[in-house]
N, C-alpha and C. Protein backbone atom coordinates (compact mmCIF):
# COMPACT_ATOMS: atom_id res chain seq x y z
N UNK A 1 46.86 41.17 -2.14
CA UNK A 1 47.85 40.12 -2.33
C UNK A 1 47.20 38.76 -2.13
N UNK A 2 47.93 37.77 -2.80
CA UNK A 2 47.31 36.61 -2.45
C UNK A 2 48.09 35.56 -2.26
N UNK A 3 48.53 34.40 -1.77
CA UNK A 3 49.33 33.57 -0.98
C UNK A 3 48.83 32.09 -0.89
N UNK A 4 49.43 31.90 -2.16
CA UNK A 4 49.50 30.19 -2.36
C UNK A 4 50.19 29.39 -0.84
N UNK A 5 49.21 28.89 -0.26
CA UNK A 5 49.39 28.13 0.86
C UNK A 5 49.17 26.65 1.37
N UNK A 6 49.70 26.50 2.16
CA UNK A 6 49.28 25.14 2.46
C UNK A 6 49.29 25.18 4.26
N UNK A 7 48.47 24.07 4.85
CA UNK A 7 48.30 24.37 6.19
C UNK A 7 49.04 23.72 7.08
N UNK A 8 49.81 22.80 6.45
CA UNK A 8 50.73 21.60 7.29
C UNK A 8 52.38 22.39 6.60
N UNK A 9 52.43 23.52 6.17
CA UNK A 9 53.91 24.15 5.09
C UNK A 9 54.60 24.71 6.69
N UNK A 10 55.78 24.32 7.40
CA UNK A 10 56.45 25.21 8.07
C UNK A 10 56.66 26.84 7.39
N UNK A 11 57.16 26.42 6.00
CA UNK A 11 57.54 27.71 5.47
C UNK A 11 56.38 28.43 5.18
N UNK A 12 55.29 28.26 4.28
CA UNK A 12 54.01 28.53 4.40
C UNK A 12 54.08 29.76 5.83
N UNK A 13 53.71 28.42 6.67
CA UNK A 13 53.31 29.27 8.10
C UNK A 13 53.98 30.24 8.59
N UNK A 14 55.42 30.43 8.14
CA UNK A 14 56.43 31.55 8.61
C UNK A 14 55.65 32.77 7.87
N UNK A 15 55.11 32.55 6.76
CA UNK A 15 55.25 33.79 5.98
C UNK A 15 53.76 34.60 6.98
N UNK A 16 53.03 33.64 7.11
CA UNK A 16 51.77 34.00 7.42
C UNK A 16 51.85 34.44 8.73
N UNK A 17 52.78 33.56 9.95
CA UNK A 17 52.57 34.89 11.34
C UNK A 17 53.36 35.77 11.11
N UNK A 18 54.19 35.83 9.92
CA UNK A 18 55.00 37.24 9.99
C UNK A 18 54.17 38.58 9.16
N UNK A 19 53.14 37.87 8.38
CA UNK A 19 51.83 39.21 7.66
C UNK A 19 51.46 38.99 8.91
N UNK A 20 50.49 38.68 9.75
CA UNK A 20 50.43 38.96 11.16
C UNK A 20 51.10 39.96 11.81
N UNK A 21 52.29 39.97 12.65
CA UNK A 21 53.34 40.34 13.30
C UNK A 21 53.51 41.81 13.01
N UNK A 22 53.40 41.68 11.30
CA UNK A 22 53.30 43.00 10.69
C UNK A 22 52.06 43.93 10.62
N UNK A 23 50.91 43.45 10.69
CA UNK A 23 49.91 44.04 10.56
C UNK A 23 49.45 43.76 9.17
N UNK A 24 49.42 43.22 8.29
CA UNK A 24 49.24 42.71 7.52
C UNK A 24 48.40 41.45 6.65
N UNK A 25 47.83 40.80 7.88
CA UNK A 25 47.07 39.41 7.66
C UNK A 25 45.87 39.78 6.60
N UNK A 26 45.36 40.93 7.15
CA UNK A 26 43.66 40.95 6.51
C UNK A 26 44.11 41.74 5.27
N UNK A 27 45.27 41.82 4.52
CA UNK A 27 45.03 42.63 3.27
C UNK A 27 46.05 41.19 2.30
N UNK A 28 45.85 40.03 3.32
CA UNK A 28 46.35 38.67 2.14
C UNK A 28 45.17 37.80 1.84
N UNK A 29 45.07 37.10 0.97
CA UNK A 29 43.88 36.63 0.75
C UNK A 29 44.49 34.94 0.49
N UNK A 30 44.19 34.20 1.24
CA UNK A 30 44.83 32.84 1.52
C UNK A 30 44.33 31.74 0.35
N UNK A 31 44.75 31.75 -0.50
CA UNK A 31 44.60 30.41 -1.14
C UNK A 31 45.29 28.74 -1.19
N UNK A 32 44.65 27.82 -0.75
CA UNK A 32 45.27 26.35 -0.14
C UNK A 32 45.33 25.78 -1.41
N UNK A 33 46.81 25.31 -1.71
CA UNK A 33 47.40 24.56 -2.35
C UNK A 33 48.05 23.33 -2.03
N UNK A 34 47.69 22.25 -1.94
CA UNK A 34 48.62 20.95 -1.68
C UNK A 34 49.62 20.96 -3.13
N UNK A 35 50.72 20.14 -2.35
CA UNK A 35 51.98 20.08 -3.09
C UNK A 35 52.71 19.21 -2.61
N UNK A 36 53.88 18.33 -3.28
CA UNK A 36 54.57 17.46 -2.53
C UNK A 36 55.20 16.91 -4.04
N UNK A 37 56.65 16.51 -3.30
CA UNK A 37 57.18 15.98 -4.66
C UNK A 37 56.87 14.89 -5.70
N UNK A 38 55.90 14.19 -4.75
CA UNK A 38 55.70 13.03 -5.64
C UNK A 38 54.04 13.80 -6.35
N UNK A 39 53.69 14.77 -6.35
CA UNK A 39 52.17 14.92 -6.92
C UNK A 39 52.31 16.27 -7.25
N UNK A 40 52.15 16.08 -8.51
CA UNK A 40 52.30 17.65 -9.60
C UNK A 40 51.19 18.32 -9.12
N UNK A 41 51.54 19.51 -8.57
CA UNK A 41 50.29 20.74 -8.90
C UNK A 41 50.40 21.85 -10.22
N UNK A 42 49.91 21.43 -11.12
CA UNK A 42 50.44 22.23 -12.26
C UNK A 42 50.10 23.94 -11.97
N UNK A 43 49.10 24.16 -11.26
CA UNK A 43 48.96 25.97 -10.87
C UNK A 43 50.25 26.15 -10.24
N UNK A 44 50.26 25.61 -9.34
CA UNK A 44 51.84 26.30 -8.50
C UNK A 44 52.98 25.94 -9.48
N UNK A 45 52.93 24.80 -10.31
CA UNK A 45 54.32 24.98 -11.09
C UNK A 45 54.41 26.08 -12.12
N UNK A 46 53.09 26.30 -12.45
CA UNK A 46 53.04 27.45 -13.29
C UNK A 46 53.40 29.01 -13.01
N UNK A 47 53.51 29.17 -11.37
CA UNK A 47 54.01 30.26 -10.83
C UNK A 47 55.07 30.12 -10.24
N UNK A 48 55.38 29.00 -9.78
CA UNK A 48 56.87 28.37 -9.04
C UNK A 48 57.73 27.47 -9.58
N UNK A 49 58.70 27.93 -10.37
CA UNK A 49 58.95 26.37 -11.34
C UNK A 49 59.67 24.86 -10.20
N UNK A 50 59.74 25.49 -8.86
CA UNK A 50 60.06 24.43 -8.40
C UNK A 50 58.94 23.18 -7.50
N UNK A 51 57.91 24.54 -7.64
CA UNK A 51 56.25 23.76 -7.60
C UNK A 51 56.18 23.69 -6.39
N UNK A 52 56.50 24.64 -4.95
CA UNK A 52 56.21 24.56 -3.82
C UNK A 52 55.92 25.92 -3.49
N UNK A 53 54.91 25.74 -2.30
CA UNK A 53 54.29 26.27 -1.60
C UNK A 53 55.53 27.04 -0.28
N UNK A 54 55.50 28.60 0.32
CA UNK A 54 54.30 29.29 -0.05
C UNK A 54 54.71 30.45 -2.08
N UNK A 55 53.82 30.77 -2.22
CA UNK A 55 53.86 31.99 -3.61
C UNK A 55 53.19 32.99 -2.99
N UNK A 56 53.81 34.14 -3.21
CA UNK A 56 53.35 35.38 -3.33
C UNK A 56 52.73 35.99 -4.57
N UNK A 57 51.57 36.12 -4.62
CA UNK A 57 50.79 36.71 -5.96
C UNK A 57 51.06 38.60 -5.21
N UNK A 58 51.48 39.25 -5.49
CA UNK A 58 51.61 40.96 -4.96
C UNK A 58 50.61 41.65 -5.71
N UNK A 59 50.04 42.83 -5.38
CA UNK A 59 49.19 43.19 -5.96
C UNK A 59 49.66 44.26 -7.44
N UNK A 60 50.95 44.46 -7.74
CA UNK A 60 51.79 45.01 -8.63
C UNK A 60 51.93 44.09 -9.40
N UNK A 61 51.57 42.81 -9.37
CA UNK A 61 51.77 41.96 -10.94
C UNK A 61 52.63 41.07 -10.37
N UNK A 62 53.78 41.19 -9.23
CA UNK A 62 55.30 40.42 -8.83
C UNK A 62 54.98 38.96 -8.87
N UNK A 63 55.21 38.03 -8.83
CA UNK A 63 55.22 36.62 -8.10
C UNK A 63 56.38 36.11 -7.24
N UNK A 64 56.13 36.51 -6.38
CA UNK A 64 57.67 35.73 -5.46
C UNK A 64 57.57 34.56 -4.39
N UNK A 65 58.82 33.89 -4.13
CA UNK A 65 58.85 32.53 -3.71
C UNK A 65 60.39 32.80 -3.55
N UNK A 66 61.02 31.98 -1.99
CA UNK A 66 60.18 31.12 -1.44
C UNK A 66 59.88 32.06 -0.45
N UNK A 67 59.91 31.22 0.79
CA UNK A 67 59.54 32.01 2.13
C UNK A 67 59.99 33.38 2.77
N UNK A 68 61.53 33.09 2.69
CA UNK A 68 62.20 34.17 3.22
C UNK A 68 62.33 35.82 2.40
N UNK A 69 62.58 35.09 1.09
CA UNK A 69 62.05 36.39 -0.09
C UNK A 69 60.82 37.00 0.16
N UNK A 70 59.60 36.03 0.39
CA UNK A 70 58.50 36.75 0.87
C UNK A 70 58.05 37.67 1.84
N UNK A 71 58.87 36.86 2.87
CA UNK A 71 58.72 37.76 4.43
C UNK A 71 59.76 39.10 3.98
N UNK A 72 60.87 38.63 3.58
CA UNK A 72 61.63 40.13 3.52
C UNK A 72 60.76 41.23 2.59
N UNK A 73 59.88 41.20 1.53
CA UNK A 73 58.80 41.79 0.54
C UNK A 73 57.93 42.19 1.66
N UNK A 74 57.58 41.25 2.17
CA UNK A 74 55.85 41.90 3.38
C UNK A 74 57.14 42.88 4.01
N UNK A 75 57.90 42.71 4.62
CA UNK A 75 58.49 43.30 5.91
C UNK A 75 58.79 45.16 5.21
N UNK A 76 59.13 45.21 3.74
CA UNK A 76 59.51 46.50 3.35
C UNK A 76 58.36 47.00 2.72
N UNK A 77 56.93 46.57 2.60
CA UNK A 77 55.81 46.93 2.19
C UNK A 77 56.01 48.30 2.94
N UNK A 78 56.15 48.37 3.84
CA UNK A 78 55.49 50.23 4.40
C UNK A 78 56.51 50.82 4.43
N UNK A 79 58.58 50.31 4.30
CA UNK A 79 59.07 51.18 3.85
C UNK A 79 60.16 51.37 5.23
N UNK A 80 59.48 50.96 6.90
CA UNK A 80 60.03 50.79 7.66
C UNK A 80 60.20 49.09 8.40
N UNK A 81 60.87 48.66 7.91
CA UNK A 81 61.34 47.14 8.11
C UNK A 81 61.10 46.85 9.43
N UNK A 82 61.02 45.61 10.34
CA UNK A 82 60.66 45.66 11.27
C UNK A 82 61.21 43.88 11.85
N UNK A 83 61.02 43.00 10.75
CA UNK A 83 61.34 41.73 11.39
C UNK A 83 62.77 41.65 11.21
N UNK A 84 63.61 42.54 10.20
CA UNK A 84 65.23 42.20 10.35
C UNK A 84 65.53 43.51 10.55
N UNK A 85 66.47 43.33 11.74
CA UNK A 85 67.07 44.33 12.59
C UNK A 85 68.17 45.64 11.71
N UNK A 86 68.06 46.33 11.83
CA UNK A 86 68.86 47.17 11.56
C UNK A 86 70.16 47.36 12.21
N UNK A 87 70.11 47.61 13.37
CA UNK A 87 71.80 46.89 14.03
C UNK A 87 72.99 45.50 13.46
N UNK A 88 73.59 46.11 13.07
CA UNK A 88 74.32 44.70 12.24
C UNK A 88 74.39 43.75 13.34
N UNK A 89 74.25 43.73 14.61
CA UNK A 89 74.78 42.61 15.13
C UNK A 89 73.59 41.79 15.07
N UNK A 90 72.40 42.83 15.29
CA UNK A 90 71.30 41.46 16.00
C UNK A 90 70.59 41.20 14.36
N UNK A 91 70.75 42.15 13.39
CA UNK A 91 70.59 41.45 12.28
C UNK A 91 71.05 40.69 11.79
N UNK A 92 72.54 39.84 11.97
CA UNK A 92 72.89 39.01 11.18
C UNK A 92 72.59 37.50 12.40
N UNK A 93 72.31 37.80 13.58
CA UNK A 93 72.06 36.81 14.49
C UNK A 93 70.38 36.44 13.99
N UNK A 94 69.76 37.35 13.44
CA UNK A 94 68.30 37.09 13.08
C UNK A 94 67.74 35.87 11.78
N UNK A 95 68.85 36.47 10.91
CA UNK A 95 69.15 35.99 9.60
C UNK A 95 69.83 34.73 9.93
N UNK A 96 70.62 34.38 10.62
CA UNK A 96 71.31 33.14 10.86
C UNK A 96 70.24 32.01 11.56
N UNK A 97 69.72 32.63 12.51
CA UNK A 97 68.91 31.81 13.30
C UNK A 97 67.64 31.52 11.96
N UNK A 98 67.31 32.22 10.91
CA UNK A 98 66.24 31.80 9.87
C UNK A 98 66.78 30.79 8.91
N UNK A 99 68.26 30.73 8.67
CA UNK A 99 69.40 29.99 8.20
C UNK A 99 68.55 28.90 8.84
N UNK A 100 69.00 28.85 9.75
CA UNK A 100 68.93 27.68 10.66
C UNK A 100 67.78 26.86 10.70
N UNK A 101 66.67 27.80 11.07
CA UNK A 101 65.11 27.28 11.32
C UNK A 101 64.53 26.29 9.59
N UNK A 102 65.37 27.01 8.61
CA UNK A 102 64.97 26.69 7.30
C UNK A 102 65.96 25.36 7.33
N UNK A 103 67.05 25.64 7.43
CA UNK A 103 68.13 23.82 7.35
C UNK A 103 67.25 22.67 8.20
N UNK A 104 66.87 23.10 9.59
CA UNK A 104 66.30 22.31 10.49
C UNK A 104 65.02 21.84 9.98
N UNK A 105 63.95 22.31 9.02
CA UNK A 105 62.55 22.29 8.57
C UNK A 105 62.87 20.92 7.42
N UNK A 106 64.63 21.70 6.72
CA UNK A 106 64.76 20.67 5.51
C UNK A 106 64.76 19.52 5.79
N UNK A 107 65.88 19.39 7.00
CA UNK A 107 66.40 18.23 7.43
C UNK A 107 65.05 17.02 7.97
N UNK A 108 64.06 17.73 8.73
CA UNK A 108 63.15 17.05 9.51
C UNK A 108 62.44 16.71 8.29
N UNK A 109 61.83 17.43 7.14
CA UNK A 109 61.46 16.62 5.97
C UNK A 109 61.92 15.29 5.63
N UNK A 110 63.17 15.46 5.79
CA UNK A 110 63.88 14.10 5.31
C UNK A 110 64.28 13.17 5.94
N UNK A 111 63.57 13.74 7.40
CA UNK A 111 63.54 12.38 8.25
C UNK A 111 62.12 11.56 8.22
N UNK A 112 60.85 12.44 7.76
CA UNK A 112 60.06 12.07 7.26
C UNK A 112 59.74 11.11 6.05
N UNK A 113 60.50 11.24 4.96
CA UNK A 113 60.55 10.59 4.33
C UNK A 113 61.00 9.20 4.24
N UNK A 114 62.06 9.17 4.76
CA UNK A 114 62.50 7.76 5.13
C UNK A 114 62.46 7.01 6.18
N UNK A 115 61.00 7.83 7.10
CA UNK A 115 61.16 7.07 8.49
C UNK A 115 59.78 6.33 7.92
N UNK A 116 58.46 7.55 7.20
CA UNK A 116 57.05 7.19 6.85
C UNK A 116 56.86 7.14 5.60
N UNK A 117 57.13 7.89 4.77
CA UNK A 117 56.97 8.45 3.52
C UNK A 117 57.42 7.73 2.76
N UNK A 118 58.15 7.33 2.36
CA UNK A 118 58.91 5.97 1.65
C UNK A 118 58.19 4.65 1.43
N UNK A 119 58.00 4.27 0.56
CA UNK A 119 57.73 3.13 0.45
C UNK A 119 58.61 2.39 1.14
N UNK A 120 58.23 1.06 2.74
CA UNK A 120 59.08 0.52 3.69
C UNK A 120 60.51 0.00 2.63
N UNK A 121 60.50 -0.44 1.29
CA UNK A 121 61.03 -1.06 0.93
C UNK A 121 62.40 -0.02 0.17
N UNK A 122 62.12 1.48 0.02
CA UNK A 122 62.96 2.01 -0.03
C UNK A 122 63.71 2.60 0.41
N UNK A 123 63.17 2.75 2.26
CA UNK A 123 63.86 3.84 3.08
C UNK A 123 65.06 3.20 3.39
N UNK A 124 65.60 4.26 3.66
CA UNK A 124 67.62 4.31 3.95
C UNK A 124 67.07 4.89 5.51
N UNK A 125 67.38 3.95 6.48
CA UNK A 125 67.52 4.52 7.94
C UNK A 125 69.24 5.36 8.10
N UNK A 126 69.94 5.08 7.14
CA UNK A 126 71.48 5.72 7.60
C UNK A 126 71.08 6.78 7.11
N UNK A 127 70.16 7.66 6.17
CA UNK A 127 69.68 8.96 5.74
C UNK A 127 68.84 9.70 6.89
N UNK A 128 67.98 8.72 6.64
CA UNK A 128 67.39 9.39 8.36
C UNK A 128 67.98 9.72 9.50
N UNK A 129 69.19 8.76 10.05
CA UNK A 129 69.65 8.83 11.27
C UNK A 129 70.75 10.69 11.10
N UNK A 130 71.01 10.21 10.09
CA UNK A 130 72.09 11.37 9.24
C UNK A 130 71.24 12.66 9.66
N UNK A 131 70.23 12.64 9.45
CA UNK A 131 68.98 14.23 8.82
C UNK A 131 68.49 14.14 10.40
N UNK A 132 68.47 13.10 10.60
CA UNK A 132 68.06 13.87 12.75
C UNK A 132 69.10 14.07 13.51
N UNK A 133 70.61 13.72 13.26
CA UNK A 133 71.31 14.55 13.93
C UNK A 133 71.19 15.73 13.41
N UNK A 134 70.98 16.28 12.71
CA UNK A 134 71.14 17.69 12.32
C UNK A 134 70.06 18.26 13.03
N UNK A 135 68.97 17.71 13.27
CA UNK A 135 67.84 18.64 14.13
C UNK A 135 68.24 18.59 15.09
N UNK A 136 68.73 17.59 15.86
CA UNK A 136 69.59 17.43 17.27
C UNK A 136 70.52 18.21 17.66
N UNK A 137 71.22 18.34 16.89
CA UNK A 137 72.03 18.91 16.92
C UNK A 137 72.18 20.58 16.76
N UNK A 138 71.06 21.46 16.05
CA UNK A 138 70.24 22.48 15.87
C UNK A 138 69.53 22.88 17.46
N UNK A 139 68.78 21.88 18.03
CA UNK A 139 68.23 22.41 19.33
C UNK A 139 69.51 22.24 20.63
N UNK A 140 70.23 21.55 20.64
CA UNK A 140 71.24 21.49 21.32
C UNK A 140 72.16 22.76 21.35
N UNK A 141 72.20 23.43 20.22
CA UNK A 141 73.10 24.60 19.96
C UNK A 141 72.10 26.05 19.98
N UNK A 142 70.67 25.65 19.86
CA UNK A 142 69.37 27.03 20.52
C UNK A 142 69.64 26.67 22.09
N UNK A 143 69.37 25.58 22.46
CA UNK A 143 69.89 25.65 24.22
C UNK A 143 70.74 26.23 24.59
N UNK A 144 72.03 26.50 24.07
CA UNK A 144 72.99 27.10 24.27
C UNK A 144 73.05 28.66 23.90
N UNK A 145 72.54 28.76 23.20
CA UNK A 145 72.38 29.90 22.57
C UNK A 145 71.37 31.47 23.05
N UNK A 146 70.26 30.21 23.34
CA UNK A 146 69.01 31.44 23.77
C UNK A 146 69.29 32.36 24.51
N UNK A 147 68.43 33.37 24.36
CA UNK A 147 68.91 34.13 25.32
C UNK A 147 67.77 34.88 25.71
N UNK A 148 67.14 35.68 26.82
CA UNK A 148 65.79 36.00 27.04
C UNK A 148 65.63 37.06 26.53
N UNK A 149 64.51 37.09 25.24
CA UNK A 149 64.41 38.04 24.36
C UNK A 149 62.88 38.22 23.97
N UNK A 150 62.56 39.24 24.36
CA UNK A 150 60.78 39.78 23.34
C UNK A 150 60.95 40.22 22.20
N UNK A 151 62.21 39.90 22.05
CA UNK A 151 62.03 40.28 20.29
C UNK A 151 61.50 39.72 19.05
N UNK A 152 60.39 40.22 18.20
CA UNK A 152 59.95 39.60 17.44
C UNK A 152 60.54 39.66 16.31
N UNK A 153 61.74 38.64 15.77
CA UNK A 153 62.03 38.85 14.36
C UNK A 153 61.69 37.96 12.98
N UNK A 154 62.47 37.80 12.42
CA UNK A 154 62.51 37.17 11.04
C UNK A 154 63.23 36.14 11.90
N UNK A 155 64.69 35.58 12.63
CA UNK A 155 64.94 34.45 13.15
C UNK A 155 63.95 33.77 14.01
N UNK A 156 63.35 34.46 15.09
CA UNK A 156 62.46 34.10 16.07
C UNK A 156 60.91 33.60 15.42
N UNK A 157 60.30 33.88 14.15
CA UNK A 157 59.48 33.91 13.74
C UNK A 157 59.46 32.39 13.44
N UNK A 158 60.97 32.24 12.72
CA UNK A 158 61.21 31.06 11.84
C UNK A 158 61.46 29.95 12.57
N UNK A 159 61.94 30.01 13.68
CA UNK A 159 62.86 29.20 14.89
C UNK A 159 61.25 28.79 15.50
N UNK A 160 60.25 29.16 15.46
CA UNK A 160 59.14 29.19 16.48
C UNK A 160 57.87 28.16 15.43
N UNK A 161 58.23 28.80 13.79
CA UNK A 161 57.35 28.06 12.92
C UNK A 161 57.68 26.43 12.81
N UNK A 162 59.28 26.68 12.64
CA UNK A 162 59.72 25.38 11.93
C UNK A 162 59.71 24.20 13.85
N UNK A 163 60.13 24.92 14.57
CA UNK A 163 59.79 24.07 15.73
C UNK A 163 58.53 23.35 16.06
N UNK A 164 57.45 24.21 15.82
CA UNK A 164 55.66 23.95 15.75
C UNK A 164 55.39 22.45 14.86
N UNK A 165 56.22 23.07 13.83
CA UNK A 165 56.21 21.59 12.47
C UNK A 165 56.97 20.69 12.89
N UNK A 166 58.16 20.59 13.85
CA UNK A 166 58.72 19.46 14.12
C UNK A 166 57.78 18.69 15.39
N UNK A 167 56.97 19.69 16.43
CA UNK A 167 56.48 18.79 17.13
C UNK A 167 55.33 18.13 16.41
N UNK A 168 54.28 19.26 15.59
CA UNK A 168 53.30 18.69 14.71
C UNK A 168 53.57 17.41 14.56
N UNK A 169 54.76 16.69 13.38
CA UNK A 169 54.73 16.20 12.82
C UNK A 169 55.88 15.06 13.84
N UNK A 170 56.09 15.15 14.83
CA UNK A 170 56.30 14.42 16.17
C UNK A 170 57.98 13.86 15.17
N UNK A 171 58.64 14.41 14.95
CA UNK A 171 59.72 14.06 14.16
C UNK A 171 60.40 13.92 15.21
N UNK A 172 60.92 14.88 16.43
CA UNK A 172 61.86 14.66 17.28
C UNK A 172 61.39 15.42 18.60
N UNK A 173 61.33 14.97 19.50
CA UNK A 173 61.06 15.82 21.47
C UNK A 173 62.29 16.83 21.67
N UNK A 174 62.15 17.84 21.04
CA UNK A 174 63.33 18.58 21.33
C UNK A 174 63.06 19.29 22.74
N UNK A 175 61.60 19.40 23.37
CA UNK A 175 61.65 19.61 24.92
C UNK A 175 62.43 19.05 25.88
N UNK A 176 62.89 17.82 25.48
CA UNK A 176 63.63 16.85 26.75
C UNK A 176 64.84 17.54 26.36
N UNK A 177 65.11 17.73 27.90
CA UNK A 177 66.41 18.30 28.54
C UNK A 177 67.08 19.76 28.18
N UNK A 178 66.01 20.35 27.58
CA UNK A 178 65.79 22.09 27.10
C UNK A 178 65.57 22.79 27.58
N UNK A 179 65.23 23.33 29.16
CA UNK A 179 64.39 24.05 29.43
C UNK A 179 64.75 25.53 28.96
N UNK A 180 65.41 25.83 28.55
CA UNK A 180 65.40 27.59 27.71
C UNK A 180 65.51 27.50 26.43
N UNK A 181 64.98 26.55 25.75
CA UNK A 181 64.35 26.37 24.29
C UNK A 181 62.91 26.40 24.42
N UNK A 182 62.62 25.64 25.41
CA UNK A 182 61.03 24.84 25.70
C UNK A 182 60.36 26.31 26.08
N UNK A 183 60.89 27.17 26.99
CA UNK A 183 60.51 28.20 27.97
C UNK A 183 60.50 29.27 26.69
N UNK A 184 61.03 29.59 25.98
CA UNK A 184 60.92 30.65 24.92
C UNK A 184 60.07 30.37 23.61
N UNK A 185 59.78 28.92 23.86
CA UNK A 185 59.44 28.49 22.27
C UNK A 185 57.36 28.24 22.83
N UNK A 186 57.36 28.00 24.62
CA UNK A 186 55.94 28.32 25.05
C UNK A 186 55.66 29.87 24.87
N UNK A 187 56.45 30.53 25.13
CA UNK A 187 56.34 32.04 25.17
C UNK A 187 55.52 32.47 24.22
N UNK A 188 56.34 32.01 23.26
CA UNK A 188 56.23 32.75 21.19
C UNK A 188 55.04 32.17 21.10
N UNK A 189 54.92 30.49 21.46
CA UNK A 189 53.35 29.92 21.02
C UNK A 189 52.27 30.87 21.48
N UNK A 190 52.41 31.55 22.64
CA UNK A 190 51.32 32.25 22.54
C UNK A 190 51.23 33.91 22.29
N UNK A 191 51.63 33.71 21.35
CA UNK A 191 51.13 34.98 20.55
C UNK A 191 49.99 35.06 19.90
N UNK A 192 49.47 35.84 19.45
CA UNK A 192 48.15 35.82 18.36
C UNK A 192 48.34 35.22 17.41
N UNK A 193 49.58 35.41 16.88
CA UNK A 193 49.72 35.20 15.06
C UNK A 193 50.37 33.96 15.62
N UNK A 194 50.55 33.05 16.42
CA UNK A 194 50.49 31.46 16.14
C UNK A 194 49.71 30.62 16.28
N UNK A 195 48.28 31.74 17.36
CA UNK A 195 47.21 30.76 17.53
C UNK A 195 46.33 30.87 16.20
N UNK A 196 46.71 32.00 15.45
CA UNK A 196 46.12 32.30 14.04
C UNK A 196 46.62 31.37 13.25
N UNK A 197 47.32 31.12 12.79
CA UNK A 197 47.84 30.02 11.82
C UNK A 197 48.54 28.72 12.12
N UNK A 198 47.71 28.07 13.10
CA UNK A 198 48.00 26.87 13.69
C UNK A 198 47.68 25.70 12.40
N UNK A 199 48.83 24.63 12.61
CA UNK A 199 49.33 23.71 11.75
C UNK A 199 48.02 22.43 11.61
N UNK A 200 48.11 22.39 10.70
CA UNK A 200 46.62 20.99 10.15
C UNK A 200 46.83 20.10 8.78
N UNK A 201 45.85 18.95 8.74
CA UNK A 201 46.21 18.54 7.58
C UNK A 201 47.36 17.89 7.65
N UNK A 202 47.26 16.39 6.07
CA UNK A 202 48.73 16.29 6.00
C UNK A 202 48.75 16.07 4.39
N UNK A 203 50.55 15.69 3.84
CA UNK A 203 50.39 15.41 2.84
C UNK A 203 49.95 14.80 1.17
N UNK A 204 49.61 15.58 0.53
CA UNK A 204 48.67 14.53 -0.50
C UNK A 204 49.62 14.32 -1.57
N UNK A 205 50.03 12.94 -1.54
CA UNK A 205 51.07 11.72 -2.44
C UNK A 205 49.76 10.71 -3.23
């Protein structure tokens, strides 16, 4: 298999500690793609018509995109699933919390954009202010929420990637005044498969 990537991609990075997680890393073969809306990559549009990173090249011919399609594909490769739960309860709490981690990844994009990314003369701060309550508002409701768990899933995977990319990219301190976000989200950092695909690089506009 092979895996159009990028090294600064939250989503990217989900897919990759979850081939990890799975046992799976050493039979993907990583290819780095920059991408960004303002700068055509015509290879990835040619496999992604929406031209983002990550793609799944499968070794059956498939091409799939985006993230979560992917991880759910790695996760049924051997047939016994493993990052989404089979219990309806803690599966749909898994799936929600990836809901989530993916809204929260969107949102912090788009606080990026109009805080740095923007030409000064076009940013809308009422867009920005708009797109960081929603991350605020996202870790405020994991504080509440957490609960002490070794479970490695498809939510926890995603909740742990897209958090990595918000401090990366210093968008918002969701440590202050967290301590059972902060305490679960040090936990997950040290796993293998996050010191494996630790975040680098930035966008090419």
């Amino acid at each position: 298999m092979k895996l159009l990537y990028q090294t600064h991609s939250p989503y990217a990075r989900k897919v990759l500690v979850a081939a990890h997680e799975l046992g799976l890393a050493g039979s993907v073969e990583i290819i780095h793609h920059e991408t960004s809306p303002t700068w055509r990559n015509v290879e990835v549009f040619a496999l992604n018509p929406l031209g983002k990173v990550p793609v799944l090249l499968c070794d059956d011919g498939q091409v799939l995109f985006d993230s979560s399609v992917i991880c759910d594909y790695l996760d049924n490769l051997g047939g016994h699933p493993k990052l989404v739960p089979v219990d309806p309860k803690r599966r749909y709490r898994a799936l929600q919390w990836q809901a989530l981690a993916q809204g929260m990844a969107d949102a912090g994009i788009a606080v990026r954009w109009e805080a740095e990314r923007r030409p000064e003369s076009l940013r809308w701060p009422t867009m920005r202010d708009g797109q960081l309550q929603k991350v605020i508002a996202a870790c405020d409701f994991l504080e509440r929420e957490m609960i002490a768990s070794d479970a490695i899933d498809i939510g926890a995977i995603a909740l742990a990637t897209t958090l990595s990319w918000i401090e990366f990219r210093d968008v918002y301190a969701f440590r202050e005044a967290r301590p059972r976000l902060s305490s679960w989200y040090d936990e997950f950092c040290a796993r293998p498969s996050m010191h494996a695909t630790t975040l680098s690089g930035d966008t090419k506009d």
